[in-house]
PDB file of N, CA and C in Angstrom:
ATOM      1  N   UNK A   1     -22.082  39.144  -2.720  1.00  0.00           N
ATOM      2  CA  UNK A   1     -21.006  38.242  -3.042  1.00  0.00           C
ATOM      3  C   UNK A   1     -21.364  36.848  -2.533  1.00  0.00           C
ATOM      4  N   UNK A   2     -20.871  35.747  -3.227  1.00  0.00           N
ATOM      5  CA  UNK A   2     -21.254  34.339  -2.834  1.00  0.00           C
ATOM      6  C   UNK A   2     -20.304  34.010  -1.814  1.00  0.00           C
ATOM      7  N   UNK A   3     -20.901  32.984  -0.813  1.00  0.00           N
ATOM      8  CA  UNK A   3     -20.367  32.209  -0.204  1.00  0.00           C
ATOM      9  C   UNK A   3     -19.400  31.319  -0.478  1.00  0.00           C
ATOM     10  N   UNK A   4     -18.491  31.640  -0.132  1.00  0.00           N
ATOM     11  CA  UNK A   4     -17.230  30.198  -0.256  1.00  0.00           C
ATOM     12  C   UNK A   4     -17.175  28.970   0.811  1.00  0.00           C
ATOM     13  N   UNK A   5     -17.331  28.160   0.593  1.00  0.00           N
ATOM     14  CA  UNK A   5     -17.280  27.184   1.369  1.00  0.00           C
ATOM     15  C   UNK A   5     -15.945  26.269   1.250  1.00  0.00           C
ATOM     16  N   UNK A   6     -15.166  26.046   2.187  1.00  0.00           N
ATOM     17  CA  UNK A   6     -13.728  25.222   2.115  1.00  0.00           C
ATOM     18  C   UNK A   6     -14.028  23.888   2.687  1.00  0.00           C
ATOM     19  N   UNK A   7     -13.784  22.991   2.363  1.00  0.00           N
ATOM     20  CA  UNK A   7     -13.575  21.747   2.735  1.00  0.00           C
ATOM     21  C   UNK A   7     -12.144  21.061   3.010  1.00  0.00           C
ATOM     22  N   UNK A   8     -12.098  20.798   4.385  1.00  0.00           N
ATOM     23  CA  UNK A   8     -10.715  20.760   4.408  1.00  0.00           C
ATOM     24  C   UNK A   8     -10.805  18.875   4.778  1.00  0.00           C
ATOM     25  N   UNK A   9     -10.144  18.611   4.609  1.00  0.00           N
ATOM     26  CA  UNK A   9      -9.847  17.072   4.252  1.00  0.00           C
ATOM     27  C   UNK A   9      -8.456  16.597   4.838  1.00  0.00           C
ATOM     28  N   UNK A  10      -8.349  15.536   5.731  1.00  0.00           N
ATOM     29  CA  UNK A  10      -7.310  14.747   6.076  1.00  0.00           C
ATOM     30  C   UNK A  10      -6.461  14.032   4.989  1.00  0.00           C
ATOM     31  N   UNK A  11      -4.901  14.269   4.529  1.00  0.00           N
ATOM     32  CA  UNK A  11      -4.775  13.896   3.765  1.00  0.00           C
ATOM     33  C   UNK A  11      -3.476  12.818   4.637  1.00  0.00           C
ATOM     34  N   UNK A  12      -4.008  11.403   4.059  1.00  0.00           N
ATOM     35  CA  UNK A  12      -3.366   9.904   4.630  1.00  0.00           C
ATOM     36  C   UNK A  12      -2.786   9.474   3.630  1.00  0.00           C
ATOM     37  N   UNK A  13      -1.869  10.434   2.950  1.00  0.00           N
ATOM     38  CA  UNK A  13      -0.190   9.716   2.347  1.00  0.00           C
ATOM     39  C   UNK A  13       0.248   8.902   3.261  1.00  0.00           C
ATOM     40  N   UNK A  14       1.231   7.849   3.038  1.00  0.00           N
ATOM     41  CA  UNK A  14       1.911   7.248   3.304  1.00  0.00           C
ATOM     42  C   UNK A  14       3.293   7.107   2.333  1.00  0.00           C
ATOM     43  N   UNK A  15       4.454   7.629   2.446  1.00  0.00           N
ATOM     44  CA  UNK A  15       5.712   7.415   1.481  1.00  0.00           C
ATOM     45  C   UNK A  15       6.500   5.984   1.837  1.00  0.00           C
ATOM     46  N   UNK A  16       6.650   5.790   0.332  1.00  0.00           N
ATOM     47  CA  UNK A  16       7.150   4.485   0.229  1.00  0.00           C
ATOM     48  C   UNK A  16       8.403   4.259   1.440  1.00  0.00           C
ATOM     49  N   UNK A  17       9.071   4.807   1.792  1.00  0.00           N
ATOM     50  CA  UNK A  17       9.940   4.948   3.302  1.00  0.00           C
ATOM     51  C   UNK A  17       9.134   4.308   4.384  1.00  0.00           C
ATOM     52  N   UNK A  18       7.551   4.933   4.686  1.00  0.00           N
ATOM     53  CA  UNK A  18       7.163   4.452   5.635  1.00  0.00           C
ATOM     54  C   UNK A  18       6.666   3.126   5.517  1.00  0.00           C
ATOM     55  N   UNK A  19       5.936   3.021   4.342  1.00  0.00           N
ATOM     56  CA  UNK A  19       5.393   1.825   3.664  1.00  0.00           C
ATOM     57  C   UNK A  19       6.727   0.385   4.143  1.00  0.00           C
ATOM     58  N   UNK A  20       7.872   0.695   3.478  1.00  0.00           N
ATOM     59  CA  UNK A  20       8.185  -0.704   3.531  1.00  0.00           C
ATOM     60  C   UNK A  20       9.158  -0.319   5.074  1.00  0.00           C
ATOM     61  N   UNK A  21       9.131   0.536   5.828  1.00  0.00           N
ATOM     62  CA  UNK A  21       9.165   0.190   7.470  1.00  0.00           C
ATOM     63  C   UNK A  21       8.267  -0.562   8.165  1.00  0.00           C
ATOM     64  N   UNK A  22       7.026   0.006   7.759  1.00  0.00           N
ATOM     65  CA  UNK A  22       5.517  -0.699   8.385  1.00  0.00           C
ATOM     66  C   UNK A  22       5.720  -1.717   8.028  1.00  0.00           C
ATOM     67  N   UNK A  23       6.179  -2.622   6.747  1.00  0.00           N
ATOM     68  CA  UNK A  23       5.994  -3.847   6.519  1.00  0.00           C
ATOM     69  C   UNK A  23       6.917  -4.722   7.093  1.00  0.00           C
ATOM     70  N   UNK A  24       8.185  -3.830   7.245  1.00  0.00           N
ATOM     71  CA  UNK A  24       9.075  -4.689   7.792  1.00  0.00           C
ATOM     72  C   UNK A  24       8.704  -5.071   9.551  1.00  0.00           C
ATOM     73  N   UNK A  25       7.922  -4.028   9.977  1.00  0.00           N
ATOM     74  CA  UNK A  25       7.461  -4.375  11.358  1.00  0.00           C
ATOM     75  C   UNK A  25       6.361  -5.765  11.335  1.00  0.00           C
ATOM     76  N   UNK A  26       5.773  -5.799  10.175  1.00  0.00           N
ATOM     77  CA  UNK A  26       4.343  -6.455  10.361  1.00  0.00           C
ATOM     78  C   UNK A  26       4.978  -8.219   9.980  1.00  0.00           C
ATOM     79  N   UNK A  27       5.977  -7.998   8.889  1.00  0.00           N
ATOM     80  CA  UNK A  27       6.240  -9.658   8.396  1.00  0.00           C
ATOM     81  C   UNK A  27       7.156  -9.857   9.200  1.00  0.00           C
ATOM     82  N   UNK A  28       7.047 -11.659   8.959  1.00  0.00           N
ATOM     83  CA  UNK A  28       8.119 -12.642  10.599  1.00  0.00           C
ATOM     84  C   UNK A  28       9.615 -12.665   9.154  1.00  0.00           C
ATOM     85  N   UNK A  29       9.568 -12.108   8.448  1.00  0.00           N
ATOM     86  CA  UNK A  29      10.930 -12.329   7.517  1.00  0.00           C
ATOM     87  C   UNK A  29      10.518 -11.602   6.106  1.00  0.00           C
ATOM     88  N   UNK A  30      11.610 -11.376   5.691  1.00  0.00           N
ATOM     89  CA  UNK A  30      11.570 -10.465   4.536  1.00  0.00           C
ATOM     90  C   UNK A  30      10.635 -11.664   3.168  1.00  0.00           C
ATOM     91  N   UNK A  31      10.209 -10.417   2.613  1.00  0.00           N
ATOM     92  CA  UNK A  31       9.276 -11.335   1.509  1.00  0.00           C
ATOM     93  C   UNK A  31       7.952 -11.982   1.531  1.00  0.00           C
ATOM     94  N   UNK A  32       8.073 -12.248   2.679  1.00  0.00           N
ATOM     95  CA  UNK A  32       6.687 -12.830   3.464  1.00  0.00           C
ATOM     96  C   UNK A  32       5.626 -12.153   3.389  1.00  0.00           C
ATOM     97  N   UNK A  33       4.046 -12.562   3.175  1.00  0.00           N
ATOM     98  CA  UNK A  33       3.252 -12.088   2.647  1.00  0.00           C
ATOM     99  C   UNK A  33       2.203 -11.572   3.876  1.00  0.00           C
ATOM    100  N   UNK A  34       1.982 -10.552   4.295  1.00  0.00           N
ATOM    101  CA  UNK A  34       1.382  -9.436   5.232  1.00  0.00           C
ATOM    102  C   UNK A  34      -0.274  -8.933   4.652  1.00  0.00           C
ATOM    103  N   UNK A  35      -1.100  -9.261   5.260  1.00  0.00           N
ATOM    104  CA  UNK A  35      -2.304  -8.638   5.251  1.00  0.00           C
ATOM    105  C   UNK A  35      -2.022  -7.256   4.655  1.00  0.00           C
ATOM    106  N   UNK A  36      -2.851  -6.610   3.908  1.00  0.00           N
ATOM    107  CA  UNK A  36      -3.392  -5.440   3.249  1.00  0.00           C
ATOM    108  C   UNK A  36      -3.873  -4.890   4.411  1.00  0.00           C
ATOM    109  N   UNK A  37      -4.662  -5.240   5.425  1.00  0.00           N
ATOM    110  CA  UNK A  37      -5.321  -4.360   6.247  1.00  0.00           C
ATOM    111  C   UNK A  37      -4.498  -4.439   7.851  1.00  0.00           C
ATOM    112  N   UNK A  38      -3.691  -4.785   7.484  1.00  0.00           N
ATOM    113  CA  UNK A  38      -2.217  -4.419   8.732  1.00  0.00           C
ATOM    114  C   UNK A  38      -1.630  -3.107   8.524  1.00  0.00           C
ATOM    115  N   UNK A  39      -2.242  -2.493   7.465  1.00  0.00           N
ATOM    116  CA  UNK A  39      -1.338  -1.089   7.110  1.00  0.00           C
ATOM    117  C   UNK A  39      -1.934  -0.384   7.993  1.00  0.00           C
ATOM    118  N   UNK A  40      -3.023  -0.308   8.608  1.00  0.00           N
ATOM    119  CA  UNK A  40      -3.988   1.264   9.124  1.00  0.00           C
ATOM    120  C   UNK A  40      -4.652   2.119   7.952  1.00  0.00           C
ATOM    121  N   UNK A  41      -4.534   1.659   6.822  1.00  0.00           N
ATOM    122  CA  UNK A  41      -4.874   2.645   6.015  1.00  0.00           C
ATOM    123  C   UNK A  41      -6.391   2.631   5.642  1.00  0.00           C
ATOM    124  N   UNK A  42      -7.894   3.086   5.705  1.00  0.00           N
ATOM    125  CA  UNK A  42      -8.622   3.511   5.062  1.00  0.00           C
ATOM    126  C   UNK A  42      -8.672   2.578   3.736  1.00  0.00           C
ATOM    127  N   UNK A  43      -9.953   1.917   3.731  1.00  0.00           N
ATOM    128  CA  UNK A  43      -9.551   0.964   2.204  1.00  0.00           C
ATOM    129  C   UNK A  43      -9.672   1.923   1.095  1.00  0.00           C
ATOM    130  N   UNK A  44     -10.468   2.752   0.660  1.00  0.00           N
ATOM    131  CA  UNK A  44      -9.695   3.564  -0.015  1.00  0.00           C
ATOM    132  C   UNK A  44      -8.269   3.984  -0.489  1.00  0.00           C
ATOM    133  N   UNK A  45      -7.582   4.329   1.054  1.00  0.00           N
ATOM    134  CA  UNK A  45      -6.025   4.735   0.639  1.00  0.00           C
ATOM    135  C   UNK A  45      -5.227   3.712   0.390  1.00  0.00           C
ATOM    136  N   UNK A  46      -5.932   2.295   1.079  1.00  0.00           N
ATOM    137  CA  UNK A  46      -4.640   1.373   0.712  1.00  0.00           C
ATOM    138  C   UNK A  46      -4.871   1.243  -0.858  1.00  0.00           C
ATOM    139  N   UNK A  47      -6.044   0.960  -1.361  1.00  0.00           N
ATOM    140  CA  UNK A  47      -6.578   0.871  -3.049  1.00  0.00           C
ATOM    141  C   UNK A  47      -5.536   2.043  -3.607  1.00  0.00           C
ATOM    142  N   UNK A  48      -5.647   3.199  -3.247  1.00  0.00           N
ATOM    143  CA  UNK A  48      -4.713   4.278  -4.132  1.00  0.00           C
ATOM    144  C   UNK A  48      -3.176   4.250  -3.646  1.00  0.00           C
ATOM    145  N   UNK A  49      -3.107   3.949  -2.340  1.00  0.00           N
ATOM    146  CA  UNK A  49      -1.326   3.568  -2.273  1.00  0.00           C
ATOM    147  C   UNK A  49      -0.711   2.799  -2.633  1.00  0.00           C
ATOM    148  N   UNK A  50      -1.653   1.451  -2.812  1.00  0.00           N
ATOM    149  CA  UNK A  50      -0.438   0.573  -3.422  1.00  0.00           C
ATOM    150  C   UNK A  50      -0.538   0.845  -4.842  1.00  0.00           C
ATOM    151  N   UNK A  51      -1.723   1.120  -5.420  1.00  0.00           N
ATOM    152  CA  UNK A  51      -2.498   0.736  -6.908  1.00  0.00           C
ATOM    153  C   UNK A  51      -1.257   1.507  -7.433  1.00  0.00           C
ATOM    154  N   UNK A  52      -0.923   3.007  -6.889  1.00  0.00           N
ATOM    155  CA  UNK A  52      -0.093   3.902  -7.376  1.00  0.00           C
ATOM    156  C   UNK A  52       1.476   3.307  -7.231  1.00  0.00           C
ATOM    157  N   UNK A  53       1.952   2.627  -6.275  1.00  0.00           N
ATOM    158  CA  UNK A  53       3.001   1.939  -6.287  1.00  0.00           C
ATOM    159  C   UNK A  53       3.113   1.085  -7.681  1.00  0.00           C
ATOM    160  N   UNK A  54       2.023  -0.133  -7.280  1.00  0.00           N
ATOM    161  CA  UNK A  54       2.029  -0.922  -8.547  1.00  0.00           C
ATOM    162  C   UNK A  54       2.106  -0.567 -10.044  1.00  0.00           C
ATOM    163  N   UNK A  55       1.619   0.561 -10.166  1.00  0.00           N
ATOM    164  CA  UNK A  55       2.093   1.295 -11.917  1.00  0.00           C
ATOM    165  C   UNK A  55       3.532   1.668 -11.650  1.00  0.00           C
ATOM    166  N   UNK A  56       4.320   1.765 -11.218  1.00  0.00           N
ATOM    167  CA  UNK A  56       5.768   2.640 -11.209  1.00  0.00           C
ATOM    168  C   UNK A  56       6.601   0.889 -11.447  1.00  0.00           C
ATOM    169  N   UNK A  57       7.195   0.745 -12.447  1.00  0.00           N
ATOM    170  CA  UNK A  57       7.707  -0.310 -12.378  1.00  0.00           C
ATOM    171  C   UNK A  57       8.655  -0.721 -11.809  1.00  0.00           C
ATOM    172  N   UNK A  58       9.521   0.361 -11.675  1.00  0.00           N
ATOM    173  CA  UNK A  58      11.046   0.220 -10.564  1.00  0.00           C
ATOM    174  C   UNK A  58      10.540  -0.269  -9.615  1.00  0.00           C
ATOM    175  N   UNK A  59       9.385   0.368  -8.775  1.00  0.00           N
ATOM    176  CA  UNK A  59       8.819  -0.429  -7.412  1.00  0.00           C
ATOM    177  C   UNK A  59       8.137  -1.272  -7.858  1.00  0.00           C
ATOM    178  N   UNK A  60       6.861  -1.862  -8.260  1.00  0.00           N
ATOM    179  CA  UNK A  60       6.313  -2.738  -8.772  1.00  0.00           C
ATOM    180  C   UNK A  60       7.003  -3.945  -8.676  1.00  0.00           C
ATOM    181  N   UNK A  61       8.371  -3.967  -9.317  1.00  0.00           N
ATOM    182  CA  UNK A  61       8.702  -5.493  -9.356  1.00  0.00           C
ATOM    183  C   UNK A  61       9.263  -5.648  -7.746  1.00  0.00           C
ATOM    184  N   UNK A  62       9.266  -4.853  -6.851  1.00  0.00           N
ATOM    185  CA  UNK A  62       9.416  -5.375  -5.858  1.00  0.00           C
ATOM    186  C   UNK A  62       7.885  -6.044  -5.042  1.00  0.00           C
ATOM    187  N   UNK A  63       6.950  -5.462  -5.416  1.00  0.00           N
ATOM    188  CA  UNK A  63       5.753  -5.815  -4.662  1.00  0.00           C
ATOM    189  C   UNK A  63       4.895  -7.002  -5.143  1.00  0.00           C
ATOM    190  N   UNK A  64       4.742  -7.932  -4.234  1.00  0.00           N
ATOM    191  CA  UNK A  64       4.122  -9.179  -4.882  1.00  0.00           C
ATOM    192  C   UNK A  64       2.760  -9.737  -3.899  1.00  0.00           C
ATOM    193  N   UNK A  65       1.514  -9.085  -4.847  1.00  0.00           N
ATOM    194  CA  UNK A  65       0.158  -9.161  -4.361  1.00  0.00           C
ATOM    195  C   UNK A  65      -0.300 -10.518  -4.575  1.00  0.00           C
ATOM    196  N   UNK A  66      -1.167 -11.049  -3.538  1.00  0.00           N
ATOM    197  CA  UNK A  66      -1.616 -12.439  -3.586  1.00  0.00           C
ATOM    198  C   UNK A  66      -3.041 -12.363  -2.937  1.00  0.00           C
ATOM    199  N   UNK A  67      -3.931 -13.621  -3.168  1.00  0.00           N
ATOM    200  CA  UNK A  67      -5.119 -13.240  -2.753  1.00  0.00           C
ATOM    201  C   UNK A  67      -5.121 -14.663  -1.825  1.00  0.00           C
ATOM    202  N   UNK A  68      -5.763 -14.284  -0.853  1.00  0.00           N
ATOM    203  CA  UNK A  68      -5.931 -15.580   0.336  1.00  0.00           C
ATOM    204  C   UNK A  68      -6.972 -14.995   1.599  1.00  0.00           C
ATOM    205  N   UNK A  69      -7.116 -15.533   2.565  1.00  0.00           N
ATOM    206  CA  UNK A  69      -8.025 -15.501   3.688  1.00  0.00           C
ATOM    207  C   UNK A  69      -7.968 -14.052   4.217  1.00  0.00           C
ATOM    208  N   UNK A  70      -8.772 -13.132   4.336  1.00  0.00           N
ATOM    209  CA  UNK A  70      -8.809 -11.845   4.736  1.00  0.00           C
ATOM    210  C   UNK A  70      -9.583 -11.068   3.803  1.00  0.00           C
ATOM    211  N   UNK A  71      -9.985  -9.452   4.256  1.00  0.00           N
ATOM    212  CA  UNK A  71      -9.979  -8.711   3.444  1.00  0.00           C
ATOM    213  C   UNK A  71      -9.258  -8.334   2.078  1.00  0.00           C
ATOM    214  N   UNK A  72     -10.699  -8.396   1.018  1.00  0.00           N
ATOM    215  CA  UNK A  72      -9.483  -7.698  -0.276  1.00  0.00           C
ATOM    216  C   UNK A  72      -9.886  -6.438  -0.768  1.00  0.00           C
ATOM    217  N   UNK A  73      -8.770  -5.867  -1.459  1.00  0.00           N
ATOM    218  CA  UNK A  73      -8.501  -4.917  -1.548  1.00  0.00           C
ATOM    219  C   UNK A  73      -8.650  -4.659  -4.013  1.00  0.00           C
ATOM    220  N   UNK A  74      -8.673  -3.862  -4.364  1.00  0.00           N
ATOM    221  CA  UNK A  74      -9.000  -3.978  -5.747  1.00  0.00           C
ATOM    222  C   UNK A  74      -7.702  -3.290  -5.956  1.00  0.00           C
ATOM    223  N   UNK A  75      -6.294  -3.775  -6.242  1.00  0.00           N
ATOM    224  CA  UNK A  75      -5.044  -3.441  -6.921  1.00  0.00           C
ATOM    225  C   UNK A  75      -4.869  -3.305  -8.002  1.00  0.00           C
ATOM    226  N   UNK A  76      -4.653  -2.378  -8.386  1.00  0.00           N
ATOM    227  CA  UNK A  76      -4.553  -2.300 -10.156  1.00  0.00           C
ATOM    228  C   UNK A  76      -5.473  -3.124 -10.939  1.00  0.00           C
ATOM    229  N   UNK A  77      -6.678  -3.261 -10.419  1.00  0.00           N
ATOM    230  CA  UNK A  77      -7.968  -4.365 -11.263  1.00  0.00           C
ATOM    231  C   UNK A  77      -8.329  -5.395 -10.721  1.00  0.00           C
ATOM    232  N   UNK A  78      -7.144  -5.985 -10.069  1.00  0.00           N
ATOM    233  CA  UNK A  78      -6.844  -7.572  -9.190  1.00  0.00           C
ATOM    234  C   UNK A  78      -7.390  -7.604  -7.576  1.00  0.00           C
ATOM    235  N   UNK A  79      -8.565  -8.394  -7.283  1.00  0.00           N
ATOM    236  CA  UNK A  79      -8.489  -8.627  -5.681  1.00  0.00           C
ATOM    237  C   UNK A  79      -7.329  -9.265  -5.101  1.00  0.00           C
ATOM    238  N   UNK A  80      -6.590  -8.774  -4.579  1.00  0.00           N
ATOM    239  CA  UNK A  80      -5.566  -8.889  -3.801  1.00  0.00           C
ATOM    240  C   UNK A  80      -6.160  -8.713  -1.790  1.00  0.00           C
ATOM    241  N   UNK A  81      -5.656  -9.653  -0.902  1.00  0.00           N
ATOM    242  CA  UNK A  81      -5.729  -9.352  -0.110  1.00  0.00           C
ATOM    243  C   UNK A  81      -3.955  -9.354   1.151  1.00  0.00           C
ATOM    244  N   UNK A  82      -2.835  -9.857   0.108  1.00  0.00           N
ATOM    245  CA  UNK A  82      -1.880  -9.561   0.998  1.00  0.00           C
ATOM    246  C   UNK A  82      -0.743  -8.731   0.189  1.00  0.00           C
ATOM    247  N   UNK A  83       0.240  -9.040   0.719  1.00  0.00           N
ATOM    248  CA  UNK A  83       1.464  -7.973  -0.186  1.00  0.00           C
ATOM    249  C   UNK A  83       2.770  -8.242   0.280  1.00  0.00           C
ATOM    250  N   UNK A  84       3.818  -8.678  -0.892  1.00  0.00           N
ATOM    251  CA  UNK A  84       4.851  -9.267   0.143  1.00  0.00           C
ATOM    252  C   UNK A  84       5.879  -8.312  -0.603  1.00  0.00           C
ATOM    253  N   UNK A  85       6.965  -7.797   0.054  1.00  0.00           N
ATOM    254  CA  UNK A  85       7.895  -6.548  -0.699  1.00  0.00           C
ATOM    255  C   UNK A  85       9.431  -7.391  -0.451  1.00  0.00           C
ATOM    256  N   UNK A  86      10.095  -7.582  -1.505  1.00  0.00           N
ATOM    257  CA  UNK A  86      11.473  -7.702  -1.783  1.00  0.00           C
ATOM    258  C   UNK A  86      12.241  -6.819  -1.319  1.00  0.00           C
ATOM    259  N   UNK A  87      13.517  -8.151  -0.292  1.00  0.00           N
ATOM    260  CA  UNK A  87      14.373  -6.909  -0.174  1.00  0.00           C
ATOM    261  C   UNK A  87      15.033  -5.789  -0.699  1.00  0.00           C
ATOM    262  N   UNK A  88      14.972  -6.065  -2.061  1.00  0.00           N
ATOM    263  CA  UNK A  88      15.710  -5.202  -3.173  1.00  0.00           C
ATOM    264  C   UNK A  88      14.660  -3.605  -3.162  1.00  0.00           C
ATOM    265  N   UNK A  89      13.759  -3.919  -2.763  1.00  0.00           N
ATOM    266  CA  UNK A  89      12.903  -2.783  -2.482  1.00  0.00           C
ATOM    267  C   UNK A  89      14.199  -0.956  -1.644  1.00  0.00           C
ATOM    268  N   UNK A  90      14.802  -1.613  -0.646  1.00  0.00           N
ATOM    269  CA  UNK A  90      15.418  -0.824   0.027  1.00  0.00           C
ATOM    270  C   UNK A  90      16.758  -0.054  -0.878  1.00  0.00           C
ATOM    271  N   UNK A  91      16.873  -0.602  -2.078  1.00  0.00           N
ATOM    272  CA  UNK A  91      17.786  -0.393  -2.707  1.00  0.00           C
ATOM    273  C   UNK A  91      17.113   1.546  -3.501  1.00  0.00           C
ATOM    274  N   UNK A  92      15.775   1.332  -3.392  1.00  0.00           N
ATOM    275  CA  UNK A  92      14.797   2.315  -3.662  1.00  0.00           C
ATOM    276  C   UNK A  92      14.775   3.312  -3.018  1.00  0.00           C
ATOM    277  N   UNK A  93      15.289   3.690  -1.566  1.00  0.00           N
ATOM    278  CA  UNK A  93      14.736   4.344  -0.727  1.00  0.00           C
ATOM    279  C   UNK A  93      15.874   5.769  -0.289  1.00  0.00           C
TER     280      UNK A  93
END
């Protein structure tokens, strides 16, 4: 009989709950635009957490990616390196 081999893997979700808590810790006021790499996330996961945010349009129009001094990140196609979330975001949660 063959060998099975399992690969077990850390899986670094983040739910939109925690997402716009973390942000609300990181910006000096709502809306305000926060580094991409203030999340903790693996550039990988931030690429698939927000990218996946950004297609859902209900959330989407709350999230507003901009590119400036820092690390960037490839968002839905776009180098983006910050991210600023509307309060209306919480209306989501």
């Amino acid at each position: 009989m063959g060998r099975v081999t399992l690969r077990w893997r850390r899986r670094l979700t983040m739910t939109l709950k925690d997402l716009v808590q973390r942000y609300r810790e990181l910006a000096a006021e709502p809306g305000k635009p926060v580094p991409l790499e203030s999340f903790g996330l693996p550039e990988g996961e931030t690429e698939k957490v927000f990218g996946d945010l950004d297609e859902d349009y209900h959330i989407s129009r709350h999230l507003h990616f901009t590119r400036g001094a820092g690390r960037s990140y490839r968002i839905s196609g776009e180098e983006v390196t910050h991210v600023a979330i509307d309060e209306g975001m919480s209306k989501l949660l």
